[in-house]
Protein backbone atom coordinates (compact mmCIF):
# COMPACT_ATOMS: atom_id res chain seq x y z
CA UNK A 1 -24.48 57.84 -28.06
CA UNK A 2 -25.32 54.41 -26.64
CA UNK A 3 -22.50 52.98 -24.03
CA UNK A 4 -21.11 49.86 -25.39
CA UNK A 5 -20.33 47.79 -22.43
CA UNK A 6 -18.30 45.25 -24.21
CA UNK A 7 -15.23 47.63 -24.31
CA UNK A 8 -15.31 48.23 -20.36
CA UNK A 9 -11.84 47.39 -19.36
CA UNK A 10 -9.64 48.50 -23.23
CA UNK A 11 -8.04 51.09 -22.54
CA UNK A 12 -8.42 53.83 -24.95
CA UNK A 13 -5.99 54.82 -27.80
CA UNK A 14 -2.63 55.81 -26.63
CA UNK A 15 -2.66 54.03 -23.05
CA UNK A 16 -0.40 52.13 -22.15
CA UNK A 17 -1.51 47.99 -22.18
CA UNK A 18 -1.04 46.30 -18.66
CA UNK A 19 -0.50 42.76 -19.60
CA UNK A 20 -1.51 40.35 -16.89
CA UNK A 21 -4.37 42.75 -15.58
CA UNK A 22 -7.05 40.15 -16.74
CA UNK A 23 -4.96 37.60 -15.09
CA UNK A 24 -4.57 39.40 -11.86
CA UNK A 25 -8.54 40.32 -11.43
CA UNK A 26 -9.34 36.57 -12.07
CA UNK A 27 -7.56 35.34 -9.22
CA UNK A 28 -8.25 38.00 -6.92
CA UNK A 29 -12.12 37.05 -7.85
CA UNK A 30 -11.32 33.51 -7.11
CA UNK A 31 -10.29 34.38 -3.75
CA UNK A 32 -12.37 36.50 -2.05
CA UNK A 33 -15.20 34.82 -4.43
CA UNK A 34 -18.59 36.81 -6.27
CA UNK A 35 -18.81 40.41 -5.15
CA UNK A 36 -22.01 41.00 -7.14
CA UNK A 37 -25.04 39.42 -8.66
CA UNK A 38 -23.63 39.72 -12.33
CA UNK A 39 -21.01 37.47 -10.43
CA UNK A 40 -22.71 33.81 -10.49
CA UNK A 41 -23.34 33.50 -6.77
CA UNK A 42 -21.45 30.25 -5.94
CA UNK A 43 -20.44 29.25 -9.22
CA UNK A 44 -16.66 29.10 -8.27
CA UNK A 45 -17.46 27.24 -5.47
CA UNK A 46 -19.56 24.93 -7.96
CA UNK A 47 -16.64 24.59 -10.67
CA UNK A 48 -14.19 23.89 -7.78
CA UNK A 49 -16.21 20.96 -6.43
CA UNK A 50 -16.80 19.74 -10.12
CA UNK A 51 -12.99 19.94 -10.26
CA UNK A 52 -12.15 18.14 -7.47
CA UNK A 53 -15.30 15.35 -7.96
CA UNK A 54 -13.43 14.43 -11.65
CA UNK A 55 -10.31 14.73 -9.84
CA UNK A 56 -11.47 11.74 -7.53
CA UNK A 57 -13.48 9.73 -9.84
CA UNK A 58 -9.66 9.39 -12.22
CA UNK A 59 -8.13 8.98 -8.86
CA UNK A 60 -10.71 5.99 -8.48
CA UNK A 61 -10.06 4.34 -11.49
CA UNK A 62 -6.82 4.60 -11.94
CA UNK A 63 -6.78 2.86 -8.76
CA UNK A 64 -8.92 -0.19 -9.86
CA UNK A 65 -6.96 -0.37 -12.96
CA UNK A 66 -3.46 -0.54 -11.21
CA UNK A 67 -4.97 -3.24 -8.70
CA UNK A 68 -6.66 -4.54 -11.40
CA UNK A 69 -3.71 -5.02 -13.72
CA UNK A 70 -1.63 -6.31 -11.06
CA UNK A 71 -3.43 -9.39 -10.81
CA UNK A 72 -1.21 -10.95 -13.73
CA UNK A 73 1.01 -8.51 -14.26
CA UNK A 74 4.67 -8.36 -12.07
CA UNK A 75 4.86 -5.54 -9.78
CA UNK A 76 8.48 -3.37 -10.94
CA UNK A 77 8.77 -2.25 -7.04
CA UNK A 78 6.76 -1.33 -4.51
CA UNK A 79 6.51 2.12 -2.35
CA UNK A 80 8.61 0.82 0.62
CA UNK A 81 11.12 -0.56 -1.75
CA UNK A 82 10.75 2.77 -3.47
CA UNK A 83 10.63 4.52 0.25
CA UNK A 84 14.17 2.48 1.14
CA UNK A 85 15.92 3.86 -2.18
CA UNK A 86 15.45 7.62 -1.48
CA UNK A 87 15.89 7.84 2.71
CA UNK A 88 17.07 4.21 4.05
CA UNK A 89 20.52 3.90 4.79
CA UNK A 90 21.79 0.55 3.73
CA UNK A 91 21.48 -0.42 0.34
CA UNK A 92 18.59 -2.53 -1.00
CA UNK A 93 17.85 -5.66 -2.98
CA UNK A 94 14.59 -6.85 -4.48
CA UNK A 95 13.92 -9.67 -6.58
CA UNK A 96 10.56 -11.52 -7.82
CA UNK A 97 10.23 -14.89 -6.88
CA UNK A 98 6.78 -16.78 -8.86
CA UNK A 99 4.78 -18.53 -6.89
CA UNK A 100 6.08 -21.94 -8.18
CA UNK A 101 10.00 -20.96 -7.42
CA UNK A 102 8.80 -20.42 -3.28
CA UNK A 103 8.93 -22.98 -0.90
CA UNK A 104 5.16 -23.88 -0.36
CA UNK A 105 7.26 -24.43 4.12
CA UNK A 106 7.19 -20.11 3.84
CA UNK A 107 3.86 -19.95 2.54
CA UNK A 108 2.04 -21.52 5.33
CA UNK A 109 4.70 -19.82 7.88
CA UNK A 110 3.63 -16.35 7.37
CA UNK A 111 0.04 -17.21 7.54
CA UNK A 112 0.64 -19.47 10.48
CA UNK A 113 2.61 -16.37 11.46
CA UNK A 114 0.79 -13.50 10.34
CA UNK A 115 -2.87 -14.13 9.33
CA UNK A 116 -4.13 -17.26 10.26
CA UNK A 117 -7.90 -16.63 9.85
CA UNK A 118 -6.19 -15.55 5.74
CA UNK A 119 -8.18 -18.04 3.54
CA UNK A 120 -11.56 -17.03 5.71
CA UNK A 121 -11.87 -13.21 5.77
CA UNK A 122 -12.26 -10.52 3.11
CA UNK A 123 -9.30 -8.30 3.85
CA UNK A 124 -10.18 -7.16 7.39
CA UNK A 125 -9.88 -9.76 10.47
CA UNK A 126 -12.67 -7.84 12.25
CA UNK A 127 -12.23 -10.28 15.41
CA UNK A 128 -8.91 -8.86 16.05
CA UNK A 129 -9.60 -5.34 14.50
CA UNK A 130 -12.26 -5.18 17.77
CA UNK A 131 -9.84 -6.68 20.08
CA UNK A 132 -6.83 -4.65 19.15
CA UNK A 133 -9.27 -1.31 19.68
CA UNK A 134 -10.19 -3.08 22.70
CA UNK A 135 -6.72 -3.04 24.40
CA UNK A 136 -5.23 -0.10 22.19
CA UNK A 137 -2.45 -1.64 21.01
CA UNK A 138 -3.20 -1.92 17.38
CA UNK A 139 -1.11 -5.12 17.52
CA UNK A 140 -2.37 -7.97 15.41
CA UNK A 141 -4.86 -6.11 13.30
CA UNK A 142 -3.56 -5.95 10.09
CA UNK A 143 -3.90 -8.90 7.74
CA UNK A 144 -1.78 -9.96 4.79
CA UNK A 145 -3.69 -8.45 2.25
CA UNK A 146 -3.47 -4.92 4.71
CA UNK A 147 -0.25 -5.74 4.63
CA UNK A 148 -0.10 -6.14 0.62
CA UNK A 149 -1.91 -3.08 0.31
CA UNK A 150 0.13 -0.94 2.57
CA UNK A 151 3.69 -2.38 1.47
CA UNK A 152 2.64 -1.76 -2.41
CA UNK A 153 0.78 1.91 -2.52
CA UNK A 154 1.65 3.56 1.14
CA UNK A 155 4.42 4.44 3.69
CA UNK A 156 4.39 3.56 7.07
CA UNK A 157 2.90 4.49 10.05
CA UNK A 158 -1.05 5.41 11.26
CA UNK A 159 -3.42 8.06 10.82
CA UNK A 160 -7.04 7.81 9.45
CA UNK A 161 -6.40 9.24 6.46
CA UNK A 162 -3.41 6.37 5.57
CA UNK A 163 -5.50 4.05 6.74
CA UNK A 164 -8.33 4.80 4.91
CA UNK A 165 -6.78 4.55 1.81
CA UNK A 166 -5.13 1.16 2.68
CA UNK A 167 -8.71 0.11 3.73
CA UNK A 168 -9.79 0.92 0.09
CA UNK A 169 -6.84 -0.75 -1.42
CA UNK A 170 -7.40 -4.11 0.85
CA UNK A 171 -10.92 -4.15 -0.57
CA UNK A 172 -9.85 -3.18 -4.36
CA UNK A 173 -7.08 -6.27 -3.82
CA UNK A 174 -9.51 -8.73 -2.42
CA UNK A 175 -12.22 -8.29 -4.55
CA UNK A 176 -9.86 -8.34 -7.93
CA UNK A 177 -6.81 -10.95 -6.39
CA UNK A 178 -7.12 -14.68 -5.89
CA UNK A 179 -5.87 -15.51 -2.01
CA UNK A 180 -2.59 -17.19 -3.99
CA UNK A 181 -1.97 -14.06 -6.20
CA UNK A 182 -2.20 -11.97 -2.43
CA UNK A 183 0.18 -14.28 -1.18
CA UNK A 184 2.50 -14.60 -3.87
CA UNK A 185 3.16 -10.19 -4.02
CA UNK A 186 3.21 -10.29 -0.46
CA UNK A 187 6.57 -12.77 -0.19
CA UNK A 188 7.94 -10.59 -2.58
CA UNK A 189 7.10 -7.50 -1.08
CA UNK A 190 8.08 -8.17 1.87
CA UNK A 191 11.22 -7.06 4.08
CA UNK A 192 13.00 -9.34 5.85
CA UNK A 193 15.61 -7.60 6.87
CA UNK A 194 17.26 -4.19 6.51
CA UNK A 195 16.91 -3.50 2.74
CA UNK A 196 16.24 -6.86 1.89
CA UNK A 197 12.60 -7.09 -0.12
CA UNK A 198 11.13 -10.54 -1.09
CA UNK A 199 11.42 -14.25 -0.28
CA UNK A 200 14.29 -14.47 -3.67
CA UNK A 201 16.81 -12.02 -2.13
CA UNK A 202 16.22 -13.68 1.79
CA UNK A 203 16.52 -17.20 1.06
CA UNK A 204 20.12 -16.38 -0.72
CA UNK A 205 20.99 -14.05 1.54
CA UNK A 206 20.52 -15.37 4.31
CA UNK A 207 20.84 -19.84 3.27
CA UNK A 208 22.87 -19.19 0.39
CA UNK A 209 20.22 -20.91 -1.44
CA UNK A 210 16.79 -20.72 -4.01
CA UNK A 211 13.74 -19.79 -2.06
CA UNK A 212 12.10 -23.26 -3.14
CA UNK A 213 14.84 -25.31 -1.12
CA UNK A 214 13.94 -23.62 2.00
CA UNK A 215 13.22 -25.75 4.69
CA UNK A 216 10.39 -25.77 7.30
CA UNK A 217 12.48 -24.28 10.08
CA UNK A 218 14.29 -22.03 7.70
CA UNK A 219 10.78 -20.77 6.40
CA UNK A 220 9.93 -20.59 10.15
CA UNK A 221 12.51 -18.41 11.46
CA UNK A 222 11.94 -15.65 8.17
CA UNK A 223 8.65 -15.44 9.33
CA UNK A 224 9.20 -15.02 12.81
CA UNK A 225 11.00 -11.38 11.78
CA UNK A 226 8.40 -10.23 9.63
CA UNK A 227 6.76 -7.75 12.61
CA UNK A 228 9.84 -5.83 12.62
CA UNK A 229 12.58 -6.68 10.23
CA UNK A 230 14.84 -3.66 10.97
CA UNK A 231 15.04 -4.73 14.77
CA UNK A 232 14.79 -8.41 14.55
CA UNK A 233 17.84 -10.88 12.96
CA UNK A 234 17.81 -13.99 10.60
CA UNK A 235 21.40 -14.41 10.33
CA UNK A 236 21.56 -13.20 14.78
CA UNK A 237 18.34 -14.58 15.77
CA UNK A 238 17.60 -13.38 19.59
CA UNK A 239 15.85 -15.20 22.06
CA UNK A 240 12.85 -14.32 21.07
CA UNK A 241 13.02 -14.71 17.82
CA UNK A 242 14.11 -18.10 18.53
CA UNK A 243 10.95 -18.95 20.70
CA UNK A 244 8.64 -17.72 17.99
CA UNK A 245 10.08 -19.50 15.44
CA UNK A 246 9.19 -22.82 17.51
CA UNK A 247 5.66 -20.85 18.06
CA UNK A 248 5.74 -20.80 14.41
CA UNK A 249 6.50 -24.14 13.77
CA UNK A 250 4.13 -25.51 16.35
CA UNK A 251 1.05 -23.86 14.12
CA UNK A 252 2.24 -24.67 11.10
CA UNK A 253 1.43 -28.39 11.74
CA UNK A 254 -1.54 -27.26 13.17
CA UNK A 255 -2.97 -25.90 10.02
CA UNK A 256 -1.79 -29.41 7.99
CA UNK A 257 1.35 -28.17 6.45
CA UNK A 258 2.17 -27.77 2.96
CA UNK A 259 -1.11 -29.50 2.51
CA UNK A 260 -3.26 -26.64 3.87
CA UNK A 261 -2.26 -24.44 0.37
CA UNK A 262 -4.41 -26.69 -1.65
CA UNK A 263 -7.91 -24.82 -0.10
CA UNK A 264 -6.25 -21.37 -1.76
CA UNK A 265 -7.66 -20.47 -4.93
């Protein structure tokens, strides 16, 4: 009588059925991967890369359809905002502030402040990219659309792998963002202090009054704690905060004041 080899592996009438068994081989057989020609020689390894390329290509557009979609539509929060909720330790306020309701004084203070080179570049300032690698401080590399990028999808700190995704987020915001749009989330997404997020919440907070009554040296002196709003004071300014914030001034005339906004698009 002929073997049948479809009913390897039933057990015969009156054995007992070990549920799971089918289960169990699988996975050891995805381990330790084909033991035998009848096997598929590499096709787990072929199914897992197929896996993980679809899980990257979603991954990708998803991406370019957030960015994408955030061009008109208001951000609800942001992942430091987000990051400050779960493990900060002060309490934190947010609010969106449209373009029109900002003082066009802050506008051209955290690019005289921050990215000066802003309207010029694509995302990267490679100048002081190769000069920060040059000294190995880091210091002064990141533009405002880094910045954006970082403040809307990341967490802090370094590491190639964090900033290779906030390279491909700068790129995805450039390409899809007008320079006003970039400026616009980053004033709102930005801390000025400890738990306080966007231009809205600072300018009451801190002048008791609507971000688009800020004056130049008000504007000034918010941008000069942007590198490190946890250490530095509005309401205590130190020393040096109170130097930069002249600094600040000093190259905000320099670019032409308010005037220097109408060459964004």
């Amino acid at each position: 009588m002929a073997h049948d080899s479809r009913l390897d592996g039933v057990p015969a009438r009156g054995q007992p059925v070990h549920r799971g068994g089918r289960g169990r081989r699988f996975a050891r057989w995805l381990l330790r991967g084909p033991q035998s020609p009848d096997e598929a020689p590499r096709g787990w390894r072929r199914r897992l890369f197929s896996g993980l390329s679809r899980l990257l290509v979603a991954w990708v557009i998803a991406s370019v359809l957030s960015v994408g979609a955030l061009r008109w539509v208001r951000p609800a929060t942001t992942a430091f905002v987000l990051r400050e909720r779960v493990f900060g330790e002060v309490p934190v306020s947010h609010e969106w502030t449209s373009w029109e309701e900002i003082s066009p004084h802050l506008a051209v203070a955290v690019v005289a402040s921050e990215d000066q080179l802003f309207p010029e570049h694509h995302g990267f300032d490679l100048v002081q990219i190769r000069e920060a690698l040059a000294d190995g401080s880091g210091r002064g590399a990141s533009t405002i659309s880094q910045q954006v990028a970082k403040n809307l999808y990341l967490w802090p700190g370094g590491g190639f792998f964090r900033k290779g995704l906030e390279a491909w987020f700068t790129v995805l915001i450039e390409a899809l963002w007008p320079k006003r749009r970039i400026l616009e989330v980053y004033l709102n997404a930005a801390e000025f202090g400890r738990g306080v997020f966007g231009v809205g919440e600072a300018a009451r907070r801190y002048y008791g009054k609507a971000p688009a009554a800020l004056t130049p040296s008000e504007a000034a002196r918010l941008a000069a704690v942007l590198p490190s709003p946890k250490r530095m004071s509005v309401e205590r300014p130190s020393d040096y905060v109170t130097r930069r914030t002249a600094d600040i001034l000093v190259q905000m005339e320099r670019l032409g004041g308010t005037a220097y906004l109408a060459g964004l698009w």
